[in-house]
Structure formats: structure tokens, C-alpha cells
Protein backbone atom coordinates (compact mmCIF):
# COMPACT_ATOMS: atom_id res chain seq x y z
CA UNK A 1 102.70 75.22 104.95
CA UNK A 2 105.95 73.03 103.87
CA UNK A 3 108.88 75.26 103.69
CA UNK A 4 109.38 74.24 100.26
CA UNK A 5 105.65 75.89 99.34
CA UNK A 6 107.09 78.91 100.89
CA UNK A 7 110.20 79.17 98.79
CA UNK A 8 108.29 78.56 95.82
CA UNK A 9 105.67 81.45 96.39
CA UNK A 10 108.52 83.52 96.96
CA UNK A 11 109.96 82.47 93.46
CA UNK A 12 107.99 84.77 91.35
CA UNK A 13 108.94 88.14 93.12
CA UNK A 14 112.50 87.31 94.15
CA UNK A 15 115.13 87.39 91.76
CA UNK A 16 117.23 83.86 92.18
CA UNK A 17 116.42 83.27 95.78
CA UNK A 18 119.08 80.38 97.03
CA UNK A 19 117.50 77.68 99.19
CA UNK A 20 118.18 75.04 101.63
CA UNK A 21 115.15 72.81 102.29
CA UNK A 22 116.99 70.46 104.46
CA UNK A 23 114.39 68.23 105.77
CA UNK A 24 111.58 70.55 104.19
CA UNK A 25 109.91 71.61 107.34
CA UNK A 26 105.80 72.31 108.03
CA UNK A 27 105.66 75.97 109.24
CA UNK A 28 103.10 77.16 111.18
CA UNK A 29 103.69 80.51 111.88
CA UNK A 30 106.74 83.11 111.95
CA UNK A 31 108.92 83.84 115.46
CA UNK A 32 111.46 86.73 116.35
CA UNK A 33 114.89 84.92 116.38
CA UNK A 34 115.27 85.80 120.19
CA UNK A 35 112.08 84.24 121.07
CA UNK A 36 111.70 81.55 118.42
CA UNK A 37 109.97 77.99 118.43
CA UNK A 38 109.53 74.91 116.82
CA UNK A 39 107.85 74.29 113.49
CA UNK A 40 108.30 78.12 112.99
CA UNK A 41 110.69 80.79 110.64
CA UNK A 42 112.83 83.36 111.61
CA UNK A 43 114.51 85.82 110.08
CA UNK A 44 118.55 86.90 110.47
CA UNK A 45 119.14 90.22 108.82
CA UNK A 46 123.17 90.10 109.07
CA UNK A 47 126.37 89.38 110.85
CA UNK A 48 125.25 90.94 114.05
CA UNK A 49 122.74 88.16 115.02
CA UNK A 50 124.62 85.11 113.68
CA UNK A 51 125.05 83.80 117.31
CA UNK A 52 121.52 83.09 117.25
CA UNK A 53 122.20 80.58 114.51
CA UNK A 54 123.76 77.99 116.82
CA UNK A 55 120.64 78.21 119.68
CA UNK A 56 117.53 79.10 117.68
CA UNK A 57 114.54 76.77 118.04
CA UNK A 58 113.20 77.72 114.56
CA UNK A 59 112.67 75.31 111.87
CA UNK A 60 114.19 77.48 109.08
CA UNK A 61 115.63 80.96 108.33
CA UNK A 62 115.57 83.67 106.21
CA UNK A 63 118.67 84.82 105.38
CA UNK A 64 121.30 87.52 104.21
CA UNK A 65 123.17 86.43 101.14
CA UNK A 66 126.27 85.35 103.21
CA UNK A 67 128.32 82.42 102.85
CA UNK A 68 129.11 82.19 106.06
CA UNK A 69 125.70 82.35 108.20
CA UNK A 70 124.30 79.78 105.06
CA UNK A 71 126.88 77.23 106.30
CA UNK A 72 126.21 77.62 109.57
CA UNK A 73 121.98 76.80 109.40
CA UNK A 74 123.08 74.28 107.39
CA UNK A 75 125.29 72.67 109.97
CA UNK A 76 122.64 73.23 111.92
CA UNK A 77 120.44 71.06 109.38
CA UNK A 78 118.33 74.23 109.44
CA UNK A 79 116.14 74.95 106.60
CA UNK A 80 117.00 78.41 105.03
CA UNK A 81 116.08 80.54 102.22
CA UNK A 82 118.78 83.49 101.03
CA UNK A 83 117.67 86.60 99.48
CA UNK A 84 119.37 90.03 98.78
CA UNK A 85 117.17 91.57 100.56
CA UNK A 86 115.59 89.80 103.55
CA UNK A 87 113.59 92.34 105.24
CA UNK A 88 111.25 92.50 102.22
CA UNK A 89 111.12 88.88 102.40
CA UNK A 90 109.95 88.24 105.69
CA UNK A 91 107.45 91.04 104.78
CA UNK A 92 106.29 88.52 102.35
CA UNK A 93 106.53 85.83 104.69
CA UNK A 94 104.30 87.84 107.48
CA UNK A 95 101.81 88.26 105.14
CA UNK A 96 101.35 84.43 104.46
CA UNK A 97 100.89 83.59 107.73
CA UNK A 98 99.12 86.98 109.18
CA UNK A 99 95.93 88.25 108.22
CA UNK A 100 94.92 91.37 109.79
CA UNK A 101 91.22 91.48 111.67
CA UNK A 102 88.75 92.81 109.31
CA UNK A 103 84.95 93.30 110.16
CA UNK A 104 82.48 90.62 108.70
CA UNK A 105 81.80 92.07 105.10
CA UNK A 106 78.12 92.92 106.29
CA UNK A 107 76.49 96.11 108.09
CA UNK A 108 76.07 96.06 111.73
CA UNK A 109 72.74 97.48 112.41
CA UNK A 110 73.80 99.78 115.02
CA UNK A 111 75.81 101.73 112.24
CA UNK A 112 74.28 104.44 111.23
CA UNK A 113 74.41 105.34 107.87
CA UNK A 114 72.82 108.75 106.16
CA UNK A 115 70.81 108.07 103.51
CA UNK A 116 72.56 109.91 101.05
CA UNK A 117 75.72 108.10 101.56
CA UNK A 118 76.97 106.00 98.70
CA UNK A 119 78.10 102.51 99.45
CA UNK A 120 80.44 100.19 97.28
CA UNK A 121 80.49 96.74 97.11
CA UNK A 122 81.61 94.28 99.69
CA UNK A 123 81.90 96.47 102.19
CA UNK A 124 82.05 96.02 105.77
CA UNK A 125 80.97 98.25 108.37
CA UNK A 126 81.43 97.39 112.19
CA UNK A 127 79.13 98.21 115.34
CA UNK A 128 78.67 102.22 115.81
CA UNK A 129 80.30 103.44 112.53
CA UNK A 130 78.40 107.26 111.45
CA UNK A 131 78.29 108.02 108.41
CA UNK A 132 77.12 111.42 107.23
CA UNK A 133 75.53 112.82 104.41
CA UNK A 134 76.90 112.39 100.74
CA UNK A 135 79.33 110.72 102.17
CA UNK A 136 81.17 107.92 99.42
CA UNK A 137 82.51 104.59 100.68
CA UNK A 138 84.24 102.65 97.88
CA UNK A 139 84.04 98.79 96.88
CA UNK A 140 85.91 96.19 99.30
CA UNK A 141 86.38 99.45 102.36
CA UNK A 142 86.49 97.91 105.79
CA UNK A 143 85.01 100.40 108.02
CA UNK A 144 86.08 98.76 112.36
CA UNK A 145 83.83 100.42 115.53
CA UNK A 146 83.15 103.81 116.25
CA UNK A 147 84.63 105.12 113.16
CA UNK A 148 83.20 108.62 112.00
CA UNK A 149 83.09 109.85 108.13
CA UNK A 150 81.19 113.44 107.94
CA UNK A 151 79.45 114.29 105.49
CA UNK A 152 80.67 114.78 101.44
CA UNK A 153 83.54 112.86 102.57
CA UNK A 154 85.42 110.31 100.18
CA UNK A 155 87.03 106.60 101.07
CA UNK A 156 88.68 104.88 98.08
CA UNK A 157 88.62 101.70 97.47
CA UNK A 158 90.29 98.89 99.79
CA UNK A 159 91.24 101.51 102.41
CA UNK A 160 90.66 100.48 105.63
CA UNK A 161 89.43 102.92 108.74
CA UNK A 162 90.33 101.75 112.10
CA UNK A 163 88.36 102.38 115.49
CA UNK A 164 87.85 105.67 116.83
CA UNK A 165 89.57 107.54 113.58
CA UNK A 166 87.53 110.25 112.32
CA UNK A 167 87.48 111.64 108.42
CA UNK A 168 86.00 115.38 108.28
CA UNK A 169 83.82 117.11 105.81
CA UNK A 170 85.05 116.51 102.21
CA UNK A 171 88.08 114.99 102.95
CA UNK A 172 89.30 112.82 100.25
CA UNK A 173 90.91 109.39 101.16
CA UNK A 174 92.33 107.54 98.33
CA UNK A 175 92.21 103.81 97.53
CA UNK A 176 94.38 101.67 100.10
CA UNK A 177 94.76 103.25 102.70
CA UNK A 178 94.80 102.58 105.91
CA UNK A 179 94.06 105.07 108.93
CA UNK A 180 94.17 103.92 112.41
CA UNK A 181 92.70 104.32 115.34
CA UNK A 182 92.10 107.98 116.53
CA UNK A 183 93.44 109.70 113.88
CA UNK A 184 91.90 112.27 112.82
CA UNK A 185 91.72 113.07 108.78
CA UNK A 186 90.42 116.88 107.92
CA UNK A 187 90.04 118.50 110.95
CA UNK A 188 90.18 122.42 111.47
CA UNK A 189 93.60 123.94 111.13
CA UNK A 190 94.68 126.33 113.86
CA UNK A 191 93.81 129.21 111.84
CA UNK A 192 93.53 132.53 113.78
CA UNK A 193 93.53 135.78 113.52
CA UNK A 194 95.43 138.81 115.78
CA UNK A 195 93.30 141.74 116.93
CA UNK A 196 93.76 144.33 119.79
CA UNK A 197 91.34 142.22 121.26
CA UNK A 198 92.43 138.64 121.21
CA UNK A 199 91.65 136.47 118.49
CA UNK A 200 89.59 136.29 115.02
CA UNK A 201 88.93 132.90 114.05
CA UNK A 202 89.58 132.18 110.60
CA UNK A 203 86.84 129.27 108.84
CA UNK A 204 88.73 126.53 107.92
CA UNK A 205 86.81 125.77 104.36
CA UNK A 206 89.08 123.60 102.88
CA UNK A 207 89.69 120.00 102.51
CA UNK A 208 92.41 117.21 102.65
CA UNK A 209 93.31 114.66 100.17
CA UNK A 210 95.23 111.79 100.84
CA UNK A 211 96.57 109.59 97.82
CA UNK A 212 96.87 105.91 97.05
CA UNK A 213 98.68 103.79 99.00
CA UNK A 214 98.74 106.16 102.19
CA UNK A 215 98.82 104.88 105.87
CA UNK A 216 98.30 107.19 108.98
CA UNK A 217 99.26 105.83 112.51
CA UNK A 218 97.27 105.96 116.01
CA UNK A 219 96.62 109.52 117.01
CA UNK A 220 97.60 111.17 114.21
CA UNK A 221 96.08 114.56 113.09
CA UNK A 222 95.92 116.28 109.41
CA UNK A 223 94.15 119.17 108.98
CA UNK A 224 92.29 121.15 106.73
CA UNK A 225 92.94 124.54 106.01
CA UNK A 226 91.28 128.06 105.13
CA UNK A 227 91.34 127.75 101.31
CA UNK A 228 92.66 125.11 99.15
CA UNK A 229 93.99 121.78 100.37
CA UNK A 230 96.10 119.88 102.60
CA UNK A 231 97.79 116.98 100.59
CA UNK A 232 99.43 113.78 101.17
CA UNK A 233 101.31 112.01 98.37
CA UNK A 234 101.47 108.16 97.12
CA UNK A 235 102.49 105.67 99.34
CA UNK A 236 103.78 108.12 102.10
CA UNK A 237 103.57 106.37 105.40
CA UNK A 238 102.98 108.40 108.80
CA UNK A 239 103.60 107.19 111.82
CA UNK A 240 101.47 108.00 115.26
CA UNK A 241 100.81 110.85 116.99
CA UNK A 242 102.10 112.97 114.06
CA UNK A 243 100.67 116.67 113.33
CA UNK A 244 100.47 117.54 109.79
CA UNK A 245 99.07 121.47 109.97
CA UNK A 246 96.79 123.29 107.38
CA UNK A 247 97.94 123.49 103.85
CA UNK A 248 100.84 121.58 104.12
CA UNK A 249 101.90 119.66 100.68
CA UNK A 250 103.83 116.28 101.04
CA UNK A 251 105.27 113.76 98.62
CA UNK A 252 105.35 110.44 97.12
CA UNK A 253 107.10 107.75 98.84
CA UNK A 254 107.90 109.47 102.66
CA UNK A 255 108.24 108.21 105.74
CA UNK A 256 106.99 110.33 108.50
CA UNK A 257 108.25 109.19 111.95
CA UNK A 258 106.34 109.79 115.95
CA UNK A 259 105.62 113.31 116.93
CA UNK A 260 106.73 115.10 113.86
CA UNK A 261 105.23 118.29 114.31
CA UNK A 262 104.89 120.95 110.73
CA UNK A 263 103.22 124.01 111.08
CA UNK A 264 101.08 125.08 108.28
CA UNK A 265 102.08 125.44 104.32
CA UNK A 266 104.99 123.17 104.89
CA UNK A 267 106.34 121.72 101.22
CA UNK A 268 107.87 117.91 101.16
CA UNK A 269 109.22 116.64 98.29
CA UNK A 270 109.11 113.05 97.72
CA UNK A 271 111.13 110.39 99.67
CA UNK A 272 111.94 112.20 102.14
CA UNK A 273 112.47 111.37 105.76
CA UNK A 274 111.47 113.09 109.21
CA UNK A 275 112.57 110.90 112.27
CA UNK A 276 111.11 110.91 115.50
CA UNK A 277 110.21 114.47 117.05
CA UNK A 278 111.35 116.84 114.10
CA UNK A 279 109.83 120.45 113.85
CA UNK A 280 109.17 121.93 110.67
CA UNK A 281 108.01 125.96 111.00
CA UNK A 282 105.68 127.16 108.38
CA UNK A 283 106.16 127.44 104.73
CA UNK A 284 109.32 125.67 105.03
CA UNK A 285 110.22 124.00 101.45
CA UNK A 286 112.04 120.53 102.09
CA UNK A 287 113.68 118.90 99.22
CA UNK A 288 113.20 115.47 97.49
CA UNK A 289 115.22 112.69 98.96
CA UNK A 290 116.52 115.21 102.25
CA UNK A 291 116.30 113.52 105.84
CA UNK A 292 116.09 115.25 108.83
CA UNK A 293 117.48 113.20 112.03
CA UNK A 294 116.01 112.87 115.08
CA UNK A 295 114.32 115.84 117.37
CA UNK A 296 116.06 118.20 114.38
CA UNK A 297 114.65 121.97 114.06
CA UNK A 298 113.55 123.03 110.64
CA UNK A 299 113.78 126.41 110.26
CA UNK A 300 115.27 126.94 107.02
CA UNK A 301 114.39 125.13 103.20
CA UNK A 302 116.57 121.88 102.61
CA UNK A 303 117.89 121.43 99.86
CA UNK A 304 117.20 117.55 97.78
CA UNK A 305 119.36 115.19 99.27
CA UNK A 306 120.49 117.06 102.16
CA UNK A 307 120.60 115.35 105.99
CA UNK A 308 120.12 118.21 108.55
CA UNK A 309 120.30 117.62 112.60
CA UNK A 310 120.41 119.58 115.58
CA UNK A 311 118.31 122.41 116.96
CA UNK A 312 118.04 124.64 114.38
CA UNK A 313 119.17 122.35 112.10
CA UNK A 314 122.22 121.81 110.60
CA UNK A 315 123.86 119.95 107.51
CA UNK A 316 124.58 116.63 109.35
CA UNK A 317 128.35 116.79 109.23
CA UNK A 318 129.05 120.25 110.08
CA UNK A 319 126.97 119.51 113.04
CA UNK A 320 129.23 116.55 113.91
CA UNK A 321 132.02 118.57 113.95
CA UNK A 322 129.75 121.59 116.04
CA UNK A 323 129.75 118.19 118.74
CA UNK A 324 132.54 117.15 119.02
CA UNK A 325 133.65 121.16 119.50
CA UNK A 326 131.29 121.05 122.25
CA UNK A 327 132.23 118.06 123.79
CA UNK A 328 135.58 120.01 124.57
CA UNK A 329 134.04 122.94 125.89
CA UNK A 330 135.77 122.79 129.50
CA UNK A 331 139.03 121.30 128.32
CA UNK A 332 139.22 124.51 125.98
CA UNK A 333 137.75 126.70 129.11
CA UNK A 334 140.65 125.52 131.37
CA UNK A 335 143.30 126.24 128.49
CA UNK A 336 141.68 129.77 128.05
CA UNK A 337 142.21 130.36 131.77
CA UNK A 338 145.45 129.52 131.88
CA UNK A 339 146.16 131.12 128.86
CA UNK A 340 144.55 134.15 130.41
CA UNK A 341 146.62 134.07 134.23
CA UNK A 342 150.02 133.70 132.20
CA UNK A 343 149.27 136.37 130.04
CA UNK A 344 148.60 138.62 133.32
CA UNK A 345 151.62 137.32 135.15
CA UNK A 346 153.64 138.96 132.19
């Protein structure tokens, strides 16, 4: 691809993208700016890496609206393209050159299919794929090995299961999604009862529904819980090894970082953000927009907006301070002591 066919698919989605085609390069591929190559583009986000503007091996950039780092590719005689915001373009750009694998749009015969199950069109289902009874697979769903949908379960159009992920009774997955490999979609939630004599377990009848546009990482478990449903909103990305418990309601538009652990009934508004490692007890409520920092306890509702750290957590500033109180812990303890002797000498 010329550069200059890559600036002008970009045209229609970016508002007044500024370009440079200097000798209008043939791309081949994209390259991280620390490792890049000939023949390829690479991406600058900001000030920060502009030293890599003077060395890099790529044939053009994508770049930060910046005066500066613009002059300097062109110096360079660098192709370069400018956007406001770059990140989304080299999304763009990834997605021109990089396909994802996708299983022939066919049925490998050593899938086994129930034949009850519904089947859309153009669908594609790899080597060792069950699928139970009832079960509905919509148009254009790519389906890779060793995938599992039980029975009365729903996939929406487009979504894509990867290998190893499993999707429980009457679990509802909408259209585009993507679930990858071992993660597990509807499973029992840890639902038991106390009794003098150990446990009760309490059947897990209900279901989880997962909206449009919702993508679940490696390892990642959402389960289903005694009555009612376990939801996941539009859009809302979840990253690996991530354990969404029974009941639990989240929003539109959130981003859902590794081992984020929520026990059950848990209520997410929409854009909010857990970071890596954050606990959420049960039947917490978390506002829209709130983010909760790395390894932060939730023990308490946040309110929309809010940004809450530390174990429990805290609002974000007044936690700050908490630090840098504890940060002078012994200076303070050897004051207090010799606060302490003087006032005994008199």
C-alpha cells in the first residue's frame, strides 16, 4: 500500500488530517518505533519519544499534532501523517494491514453439532467445537477449536468465540463480541448456603447476557446466578483473568482491567474504570464515570466521577495526602520521642 492510499482511507474518518507524503512510500506492514524497519509505519504518540525521530528505520510516521516532531520527520524526509488523536489512528492503521485468524467459513466434521441447534449464515466452525441443544449461532459467527456452547445458549451475530472458551446454558452473547480463549461465559455462581452442618448449595438457575460490542479476555469467568441475570453492558471491554460474580450489573462503555475480582450483585455504571487487581465486595453500587486505581479495595458505593485508591479505598487525593503522612512515619516517631524524654526531664 502507497502511503498516500493510506492517508486517503484515513480521510473519511479523520477530521483534517495534515500530511507529508515526502517520497510517498510502499508500506508493507506497521513496526513499534523501537524496533522499526524499512518500507514500514510507526507511530510517535508525543514529546517523550521524539528521539526516535532522528534513528527510526520506518518509512513514515504517525504523528501528534506538533510542530515540532512534524519538522523533524520531515528533515528526516520521512513520510508522516498528523492527527489529533494518533492512537485511534494507528488503530486504523493496524487494522489495514492485520487481519486476525479466522476459521475457514465451513464446518469441520469433527464438530459436533446437536441437532436442534440453529445455525446462521456464513458461519465457521473449527475442529472439536460442541454445540448443545437449542443452542443459536448467528450469521457471519466464527466459532476456533474446542470451543463449547451448552445448550439454549445464544451467539449474536459477528461475535467471535476463541479456543477453549466455554458459553453455559442460556447464556446470551450479543452481536460482536469477542470471547477468548478459556473464558468461561455463564458458569455457576458461588452460591451457598450456611447450616450447622456445612454447606447448602444454592441452584444457580439463572443466566448471563452480554451486550453488543462486548470483548472478554483469556481466562476470564462470568457467572450466572440463582435468579435473574448477570449483565454486561455495550461495548464494555474485560480484560483476562477477570471474575465477574453472580448477579452483578455492569455498564456501557467500561474498561475492566487483569484480576479484577467483584463479588456478587455488584452495580457499575457506565464508563467506568477498574485497573489491575481491584476488589469490589458484594452489592457495592459504583457510579458512572468513577475509576478505581490499581489493587484499590471497594468496600463502600462510589459516587459518579469519583477516583478511589488504597486498601479500603479512598478518594484519590485524600489518600495522597494519607502517603505522604505515612512516608514520615519514623521522622514523626523520633520527634514524638524526643518530645516525650524532654517532657520527662522537666
Amino acid at each position: 500500500m502507497k502511503f498516500s492510499e493510506f492517508v486517503q482511507h484515513l480521510a473519511a474518518t479523520q477530521a483534517h488530517p495534515q500530511a507529508h507524503l515526502a517520497d510517498d512510500p510502499n508500506l508493507t506492514g506497521l513496526s513499534a518505533i523501537e524496533e522499526s524497519a524499512a518500507h514500514t509505519l510507526s507511530y510517535i504518540e508525543g514529546e517523550k519519544y521524539a528521539h526516535h525521530i532522528a534513528t527510526t528505520q520506518a518509512s513514515a510516521l504517525i504523528l501528534p499534532l506538533h510542530d515540532e516532531l512534524q519538522a523533524q520527520a520531515s528533515d528526516r524526509g520521512l513520510a508522516w501523517i498528523a492527527v489529533k488523536e494518533p492512537r485511534v489512528t494507528l488503530a486504523q492503521a493496524i487494522a489495514c494491514f492485520y487481519q486476525p485468524v479466522r476459521p475457514d467459513s465451513r464446518i469441520e466434521p469433527s464438530a459436533q453439532i446437536h441437532s436442534t441447534a440453529q445455525l446462521g449464515d456464513d458461519v465457521a466452525i473449527a475442529a472439536n467445537v460442541v454445540i448443545g441443544a437449542n443452542a443459536h449461532i448467528g450469521n457471519g459467527v466464527a466459532i476456533h477449536p474446542n470451543a463449547v456452547v451448552y445448550a439454549g445458549a445464544k451467539v449474536g451475530d459477528r461475535t467471535v468465540l476463541h479456543a477453549n472458551c466455554v458459553i453455559h446454558e442460556r447464556s446470551e452473547i450479543g452481536p460482536d463480541c469477542v470471547i477468548h480463549s478459556g473464558a468461561v461465559i455463564g458458569s455457576e455462581g458461588f452460591g451457598f448456603v450456611p447450616v450447622p452442618e456445612g454447606w447448602v448449595k444454592m441452584p444457580q438457575s439463572g443466566y448471563v447476557v452480554l451486550a453488543a460490542g462486548v470483548e472478554v479476555g483469556c481466562n476470564a469467568t462470568i457467572d450466572r446466578p440463582a435468579l435473574g441475570t448477570t449483565q454486561v453492558g455495550r461495548n464494555t471491554k474485560i480484560d483476562n483473568l477477570v471474575q465477574i460474580a453472580h448477579g452483578s450489573k455492569i455498564g456501557e462503555n467500561c474498561a475492566i482491567a487483569a484480576q479484577v475480582g467483584m463479588a456478587g450483585g455488584v452495580k457499575i455504571g457506565n464508563r467506568v474504570i477498574l485497573a489491575g487487581q481491584v476488589g469490589v465486595v458484594d452489592h457495592i453500587e459504583i457510579g458512572d464515570g468513577a475509576i478505581g486505581t490499581a489493587k484499590a479495595g471497594i468496600h463502600s458505593d462510589i459516587k459518579p466521577g469519583e477516583i478511589v485508591t488504597g486498601i479500603p479505598a479512598l478518594p484519590h487525593k485524600v489518600f495522597l495526602k494519607a502517603s505522604a503522612v505515612f512516608r514520615r512515619l519514623p521522622e514523626m516517631h523520633r520527634t514524638l520521642k524526643k518530645l516525650s524524654r524532654h517532657a520527662d526531664l522537666s
